[in-house]
Protein backbone atom coordinates (compact mmCIF):
# COMPACT_ATOMS: atom_id res chain seq x y z
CA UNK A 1 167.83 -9.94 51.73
CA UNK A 2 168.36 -8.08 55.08
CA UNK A 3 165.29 -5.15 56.14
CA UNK A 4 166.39 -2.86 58.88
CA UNK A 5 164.55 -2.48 61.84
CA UNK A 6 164.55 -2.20 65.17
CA UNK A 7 186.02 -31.78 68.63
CA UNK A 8 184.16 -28.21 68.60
CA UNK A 9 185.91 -25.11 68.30
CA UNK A 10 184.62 -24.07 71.69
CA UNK A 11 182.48 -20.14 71.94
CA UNK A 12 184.55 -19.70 74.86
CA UNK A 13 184.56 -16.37 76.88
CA UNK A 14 188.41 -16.14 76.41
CA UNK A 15 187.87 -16.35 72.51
CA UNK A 16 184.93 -14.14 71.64
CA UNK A 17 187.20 -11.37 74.13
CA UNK A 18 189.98 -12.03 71.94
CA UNK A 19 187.68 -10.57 69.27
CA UNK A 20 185.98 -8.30 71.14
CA UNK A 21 189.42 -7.11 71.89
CA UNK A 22 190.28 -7.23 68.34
CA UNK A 23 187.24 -4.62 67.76
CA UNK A 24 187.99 -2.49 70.49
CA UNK A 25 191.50 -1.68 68.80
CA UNK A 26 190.22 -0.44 65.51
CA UNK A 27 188.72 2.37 68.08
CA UNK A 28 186.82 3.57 70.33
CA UNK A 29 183.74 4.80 68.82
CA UNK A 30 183.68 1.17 66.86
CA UNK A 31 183.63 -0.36 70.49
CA UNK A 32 181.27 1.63 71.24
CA UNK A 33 179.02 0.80 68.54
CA UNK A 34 179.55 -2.90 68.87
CA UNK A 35 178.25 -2.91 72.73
CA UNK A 36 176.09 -0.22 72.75
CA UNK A 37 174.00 0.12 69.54
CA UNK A 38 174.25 -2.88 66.88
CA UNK A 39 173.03 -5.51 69.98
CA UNK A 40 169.83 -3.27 70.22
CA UNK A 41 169.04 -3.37 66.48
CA UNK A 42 166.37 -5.57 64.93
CA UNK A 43 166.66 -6.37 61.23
CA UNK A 44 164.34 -8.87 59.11
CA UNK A 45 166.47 -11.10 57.28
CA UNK A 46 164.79 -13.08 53.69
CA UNK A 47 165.45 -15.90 52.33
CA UNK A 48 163.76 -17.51 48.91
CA UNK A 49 164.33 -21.27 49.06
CA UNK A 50 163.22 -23.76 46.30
CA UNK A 51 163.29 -26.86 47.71
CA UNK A 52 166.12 -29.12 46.00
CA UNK A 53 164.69 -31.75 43.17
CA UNK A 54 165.65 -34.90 45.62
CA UNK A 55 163.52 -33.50 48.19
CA UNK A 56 159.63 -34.82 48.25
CA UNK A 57 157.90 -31.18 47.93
CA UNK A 58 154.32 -30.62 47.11
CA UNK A 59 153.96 -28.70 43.71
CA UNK A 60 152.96 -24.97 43.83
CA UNK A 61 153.10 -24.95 47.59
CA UNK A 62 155.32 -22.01 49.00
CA UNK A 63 155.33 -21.73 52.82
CA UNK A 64 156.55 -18.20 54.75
CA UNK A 65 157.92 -19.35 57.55
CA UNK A 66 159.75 -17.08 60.42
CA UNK A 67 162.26 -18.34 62.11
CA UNK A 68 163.80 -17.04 66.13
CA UNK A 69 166.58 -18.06 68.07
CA UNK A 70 168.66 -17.38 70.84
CA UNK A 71 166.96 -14.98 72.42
CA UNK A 72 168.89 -15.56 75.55
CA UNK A 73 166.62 -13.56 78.11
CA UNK A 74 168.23 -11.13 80.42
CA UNK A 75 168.67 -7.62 81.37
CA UNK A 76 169.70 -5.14 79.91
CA UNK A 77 170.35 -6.63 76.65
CA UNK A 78 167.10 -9.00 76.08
CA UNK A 79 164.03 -7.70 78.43
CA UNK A 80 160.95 -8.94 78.27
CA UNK A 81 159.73 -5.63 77.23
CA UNK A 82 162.05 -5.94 73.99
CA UNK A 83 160.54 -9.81 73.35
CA UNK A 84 157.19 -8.61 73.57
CA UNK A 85 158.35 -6.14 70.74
CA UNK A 86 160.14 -8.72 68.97
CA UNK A 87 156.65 -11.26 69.06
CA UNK A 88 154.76 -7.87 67.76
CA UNK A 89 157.31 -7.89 64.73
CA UNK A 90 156.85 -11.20 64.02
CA UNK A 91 153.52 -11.38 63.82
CA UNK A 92 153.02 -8.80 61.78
CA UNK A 93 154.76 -10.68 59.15
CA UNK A 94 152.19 -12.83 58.34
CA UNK A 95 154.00 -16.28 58.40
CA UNK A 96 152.15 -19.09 57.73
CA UNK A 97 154.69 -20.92 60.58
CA UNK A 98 156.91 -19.64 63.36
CA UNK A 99 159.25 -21.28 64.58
CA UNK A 100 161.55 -20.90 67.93
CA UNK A 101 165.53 -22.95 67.62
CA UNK A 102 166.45 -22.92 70.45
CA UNK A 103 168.40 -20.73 73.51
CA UNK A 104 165.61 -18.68 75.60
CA UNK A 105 167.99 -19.10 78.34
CA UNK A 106 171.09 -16.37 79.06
CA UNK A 107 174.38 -17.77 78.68
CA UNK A 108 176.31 -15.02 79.72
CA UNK A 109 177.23 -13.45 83.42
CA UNK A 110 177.50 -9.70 82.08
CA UNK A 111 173.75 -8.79 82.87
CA UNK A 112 171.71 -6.61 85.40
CA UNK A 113 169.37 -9.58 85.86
CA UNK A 114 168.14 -12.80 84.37
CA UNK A 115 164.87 -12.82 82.99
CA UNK A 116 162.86 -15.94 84.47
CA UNK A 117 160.85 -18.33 82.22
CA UNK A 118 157.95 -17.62 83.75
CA UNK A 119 157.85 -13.70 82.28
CA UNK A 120 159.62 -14.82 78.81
CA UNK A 121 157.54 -17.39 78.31
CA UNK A 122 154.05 -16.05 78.42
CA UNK A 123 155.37 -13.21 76.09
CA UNK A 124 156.23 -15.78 73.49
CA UNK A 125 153.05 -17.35 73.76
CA UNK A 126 151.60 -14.86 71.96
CA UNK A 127 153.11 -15.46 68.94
CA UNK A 128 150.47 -17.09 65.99
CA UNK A 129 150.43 -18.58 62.81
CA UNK A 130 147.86 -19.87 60.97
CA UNK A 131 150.22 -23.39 60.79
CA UNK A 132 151.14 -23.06 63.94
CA UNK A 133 154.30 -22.02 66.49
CA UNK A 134 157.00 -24.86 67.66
CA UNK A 135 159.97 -24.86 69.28
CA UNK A 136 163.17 -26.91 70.22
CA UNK A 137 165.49 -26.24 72.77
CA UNK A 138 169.00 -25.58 72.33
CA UNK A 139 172.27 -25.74 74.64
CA UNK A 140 172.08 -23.05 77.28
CA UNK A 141 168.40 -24.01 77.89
CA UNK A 142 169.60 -27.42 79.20
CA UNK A 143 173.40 -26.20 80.68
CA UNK A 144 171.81 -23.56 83.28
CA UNK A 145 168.95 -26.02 83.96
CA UNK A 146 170.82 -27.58 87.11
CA UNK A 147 167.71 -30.54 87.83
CA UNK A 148 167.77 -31.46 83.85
CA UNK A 149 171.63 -31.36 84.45
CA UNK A 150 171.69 -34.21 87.51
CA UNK A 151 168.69 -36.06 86.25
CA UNK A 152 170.37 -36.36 82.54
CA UNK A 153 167.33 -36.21 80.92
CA UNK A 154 164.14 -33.63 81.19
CA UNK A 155 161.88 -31.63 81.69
CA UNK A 156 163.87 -28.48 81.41
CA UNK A 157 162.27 -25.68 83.09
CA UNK A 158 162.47 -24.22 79.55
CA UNK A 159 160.50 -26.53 78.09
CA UNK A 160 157.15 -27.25 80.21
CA UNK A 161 157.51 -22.73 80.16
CA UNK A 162 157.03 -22.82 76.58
CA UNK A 163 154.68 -26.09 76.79
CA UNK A 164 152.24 -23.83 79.17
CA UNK A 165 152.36 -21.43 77.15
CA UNK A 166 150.76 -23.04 74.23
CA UNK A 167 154.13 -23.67 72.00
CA UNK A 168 154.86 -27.08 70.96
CA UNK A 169 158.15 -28.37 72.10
CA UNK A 170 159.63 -31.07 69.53
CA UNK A 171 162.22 -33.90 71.07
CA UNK A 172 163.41 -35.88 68.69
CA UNK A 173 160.09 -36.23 67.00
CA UNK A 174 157.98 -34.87 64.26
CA UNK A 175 154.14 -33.74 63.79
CA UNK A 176 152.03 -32.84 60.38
CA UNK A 177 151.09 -29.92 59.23
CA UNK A 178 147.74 -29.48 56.93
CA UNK A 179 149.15 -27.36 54.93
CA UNK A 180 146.62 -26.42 51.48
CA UNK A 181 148.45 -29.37 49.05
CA UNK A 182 148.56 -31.68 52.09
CA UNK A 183 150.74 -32.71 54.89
CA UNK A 184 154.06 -31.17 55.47
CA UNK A 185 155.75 -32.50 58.32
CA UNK A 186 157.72 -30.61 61.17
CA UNK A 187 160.65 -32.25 62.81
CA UNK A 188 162.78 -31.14 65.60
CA UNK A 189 165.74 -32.24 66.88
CA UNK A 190 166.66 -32.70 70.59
CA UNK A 191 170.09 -30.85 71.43
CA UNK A 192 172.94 -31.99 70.22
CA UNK A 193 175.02 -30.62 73.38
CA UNK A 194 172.75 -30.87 75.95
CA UNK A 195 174.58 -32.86 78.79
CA UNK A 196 177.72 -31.40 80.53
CA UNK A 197 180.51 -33.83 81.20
CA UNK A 198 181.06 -33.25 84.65
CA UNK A 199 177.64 -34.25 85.57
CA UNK A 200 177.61 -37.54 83.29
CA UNK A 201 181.09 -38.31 84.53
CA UNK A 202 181.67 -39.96 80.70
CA UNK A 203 185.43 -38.74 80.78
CA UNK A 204 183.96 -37.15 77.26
CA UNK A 205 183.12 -33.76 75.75
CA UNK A 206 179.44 -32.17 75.98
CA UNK A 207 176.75 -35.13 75.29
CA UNK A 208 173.77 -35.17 72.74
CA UNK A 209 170.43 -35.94 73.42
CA UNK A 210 169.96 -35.69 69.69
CA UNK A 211 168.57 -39.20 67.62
CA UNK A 212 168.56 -38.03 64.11
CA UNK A 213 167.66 -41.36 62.89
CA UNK A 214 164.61 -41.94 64.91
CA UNK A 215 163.30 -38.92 64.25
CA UNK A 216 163.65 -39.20 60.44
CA UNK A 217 162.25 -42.26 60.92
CA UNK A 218 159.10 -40.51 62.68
CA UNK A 219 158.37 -39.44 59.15
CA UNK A 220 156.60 -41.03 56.82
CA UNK A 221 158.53 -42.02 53.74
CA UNK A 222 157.75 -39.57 50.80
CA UNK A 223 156.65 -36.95 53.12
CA UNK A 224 157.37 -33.39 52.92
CA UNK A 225 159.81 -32.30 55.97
CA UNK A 226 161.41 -29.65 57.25
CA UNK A 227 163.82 -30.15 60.47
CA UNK A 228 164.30 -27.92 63.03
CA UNK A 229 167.92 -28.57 65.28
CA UNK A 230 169.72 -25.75 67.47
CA UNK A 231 172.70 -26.59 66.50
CA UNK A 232 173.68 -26.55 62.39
CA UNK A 233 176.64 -29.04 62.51
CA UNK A 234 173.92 -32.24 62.00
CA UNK A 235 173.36 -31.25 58.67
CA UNK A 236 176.18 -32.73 57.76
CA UNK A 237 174.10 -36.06 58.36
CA UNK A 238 170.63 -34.63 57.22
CA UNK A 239 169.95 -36.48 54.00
CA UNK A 240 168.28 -34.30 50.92
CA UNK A 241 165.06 -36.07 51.80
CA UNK A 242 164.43 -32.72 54.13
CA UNK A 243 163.70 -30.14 51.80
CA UNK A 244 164.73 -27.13 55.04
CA UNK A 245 167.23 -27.49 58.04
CA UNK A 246 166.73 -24.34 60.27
CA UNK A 247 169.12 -23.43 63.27
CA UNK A 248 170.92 -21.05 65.49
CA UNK A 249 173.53 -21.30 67.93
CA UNK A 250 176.35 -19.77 66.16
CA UNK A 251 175.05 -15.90 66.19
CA UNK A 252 176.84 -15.72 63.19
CA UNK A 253 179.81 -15.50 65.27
CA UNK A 254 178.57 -12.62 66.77
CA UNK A 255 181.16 -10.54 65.12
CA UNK A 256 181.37 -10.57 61.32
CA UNK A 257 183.22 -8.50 59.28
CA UNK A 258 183.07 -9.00 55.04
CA UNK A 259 181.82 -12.19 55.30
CA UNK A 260 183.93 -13.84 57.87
CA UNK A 261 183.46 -14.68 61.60
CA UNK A 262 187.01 -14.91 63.84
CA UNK A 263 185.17 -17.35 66.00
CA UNK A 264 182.36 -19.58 65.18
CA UNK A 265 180.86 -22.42 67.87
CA UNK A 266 181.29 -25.37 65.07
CA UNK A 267 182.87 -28.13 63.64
CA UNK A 268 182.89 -26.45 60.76
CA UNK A 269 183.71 -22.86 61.48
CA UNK A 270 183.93 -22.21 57.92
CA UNK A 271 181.15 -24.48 56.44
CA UNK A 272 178.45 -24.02 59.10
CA UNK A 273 178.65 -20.14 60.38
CA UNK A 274 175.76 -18.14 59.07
CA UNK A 275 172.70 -17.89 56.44
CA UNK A 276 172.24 -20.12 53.43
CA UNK A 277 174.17 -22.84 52.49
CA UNK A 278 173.06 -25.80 50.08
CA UNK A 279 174.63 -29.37 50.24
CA UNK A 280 172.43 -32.43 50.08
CA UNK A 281 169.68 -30.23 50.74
CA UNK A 282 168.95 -26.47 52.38
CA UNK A 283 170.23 -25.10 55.35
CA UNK A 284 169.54 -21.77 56.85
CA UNK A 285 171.35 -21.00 60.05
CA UNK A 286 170.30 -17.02 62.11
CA UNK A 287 172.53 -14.95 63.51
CA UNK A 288 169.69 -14.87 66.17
CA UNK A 289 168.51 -12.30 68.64
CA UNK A 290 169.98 -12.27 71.68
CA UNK A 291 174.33 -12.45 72.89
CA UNK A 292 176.25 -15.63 74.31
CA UNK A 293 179.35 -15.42 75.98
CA UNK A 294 180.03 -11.72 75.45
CA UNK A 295 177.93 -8.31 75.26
CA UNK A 296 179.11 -7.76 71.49
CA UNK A 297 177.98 -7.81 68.04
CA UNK A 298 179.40 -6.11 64.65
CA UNK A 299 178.40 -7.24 61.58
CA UNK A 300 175.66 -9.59 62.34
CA UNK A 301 172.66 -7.43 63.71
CA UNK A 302 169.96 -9.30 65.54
CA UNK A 303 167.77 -11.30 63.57
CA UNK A 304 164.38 -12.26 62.61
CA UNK A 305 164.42 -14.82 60.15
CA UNK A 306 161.53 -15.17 57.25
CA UNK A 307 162.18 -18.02 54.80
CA UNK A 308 159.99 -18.37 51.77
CA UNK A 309 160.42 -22.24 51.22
CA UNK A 310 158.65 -23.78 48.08
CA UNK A 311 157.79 -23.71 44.18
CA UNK A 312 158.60 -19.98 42.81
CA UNK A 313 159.06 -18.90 46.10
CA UNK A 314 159.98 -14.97 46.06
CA UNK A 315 161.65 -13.21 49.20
């Protein structure tokens, strides 16, 4: 339920132009729209998930949790006047957990500036929930992180901004949550492109930093989870002890018309694009906030994310 508001098949530039392109040519005034208004929209998007019979789940516990992602900080599209409007949104949702998955960084070159971590940051530091806020980091944060880039491993300037600023960055690990029927426990996954080739010199496409296993294995056996990874592809591999996968990354293909995205950044173009989808267990991917690539969206209005996970949850 939306409220309004205010080898990978690559997300290359060339591609999402193609479809930009593709836009432009059913006319102006949809061009228009596409570039001009639907990238500056906000909607609340709900979800009611009960968590799948294989998955440990305490009983009558129902969690609201909001989700953001790719915010992708930069002028004029994604100030940090419009984040601190975003934070004031989500907070007044009430969640009982927020979560961040990923992208702060721009990954894009048509802006009037980049916004710095130190002023997005602080803004997102303000975000609260009584369960607490965490974060993982997702590709661009790592690609336009040049040091993290030659080093091959962190800290990403990304990462000790949001650690500063009081949000807890998860890397391939998992903490507890005390929720009212016990512990529920919050994974995230490290990102599962993080490493560009050139700089590894593997001969091989974009490298993971990802370890799935060990951080399932972080987890006591039994124990409620939910996982938190950037990217949604893994989810093929996430077993239906995880009662909740969240991620980003895709932007829902940041142009989506009945249903179907001309380009999605996935494996699985058609499997892993946007919102719910239920295999071994729950996914929900966002269409997320901010652009990648190219200054467009249609169809897929930026997103805040509230998922009502649990017994008789109701959205």
């Amino acid at each position: 339920m939306r409220e309004a508001g205010r080898g990978y098949r690559l997300f290359t530039r060339r591609r999402v132009l193609q479809g930009a392109g593709a836009v432009a040519l059913s006319g102006v005034s949809t061009g228009a729209y596409a570039t001009g208004i639907e990238p500056f929209r906000q909607v609340v998007t709900r979800y009611a998930i009960t968590a799948n019979p294989a998955a440990p789940w305490p009983a009558g516990l129902s969690l609201r949790i909001a989700v953001l992602t790719d915010i992708h900080a930069c002028e004029p599209w994604m100030s940090a006047e419009r984040i601190a409007g975003i934070v004031d949104a989500t907070n007044a949702l009430q969640a009982d957990l927020v979560v961040l998955v990923g992208d702060f960084v721009a990954g894009q070159r048509y802006v009037t500036r980049y916004v710095p971590a130190a002023e997005w940051a602080p803004v997102l530091g303000k975000l609260t929930a009584p369960l607490g806020v965490y974060a993982v980091l997702g590709n661009h944060d790592w690609w336009e992180d040049k040091t993290a880039q030659k080093r091959g491993a962190g800290p990403t300037i990304a990462g000790t901004a949001l650690t500063e600023n009081g949000i807890r960055v998860l890397s391939n690990e998992a903490v507890p949550l005390a929720t009212r029927a016990g512990p529920v426990w919050l994974a995230g996954l490290e990102d599962q492109l993080a490493l560009l080739p050139a700089r590894r010199r593997t001969g091989r496409g974009r490298v993971g930093l990802d370890d799935l296993p060990a951080t399932l294995a972080a987890v006591p056996d039994g124990a409620p989870m939910i996982l938190l990874a950037h990217e949604p592809d893994i989810f093929a591999q996430v077993p239906a002890r995880v009662a909740l996968t969240l991620s980003g990354h895709t932007h829902g293909g940041q142009i989506r018309l009945f249903g179907w995205s001309p380009v999605v950044p996935s494996r699985y173009p058609g499997r892993y694009a946007y919102g719910h989808v239920r295999e071994a267990s729950d996914l929900v991917i966002s269409g997320g906030l901010g652009l990648s690539i190219a200054p467009i969206r249609i169809g897929v209005p930026p997103e805040i994310v509230v998922v009502e996970l649990g017994a008789g949850a109701v959205a």
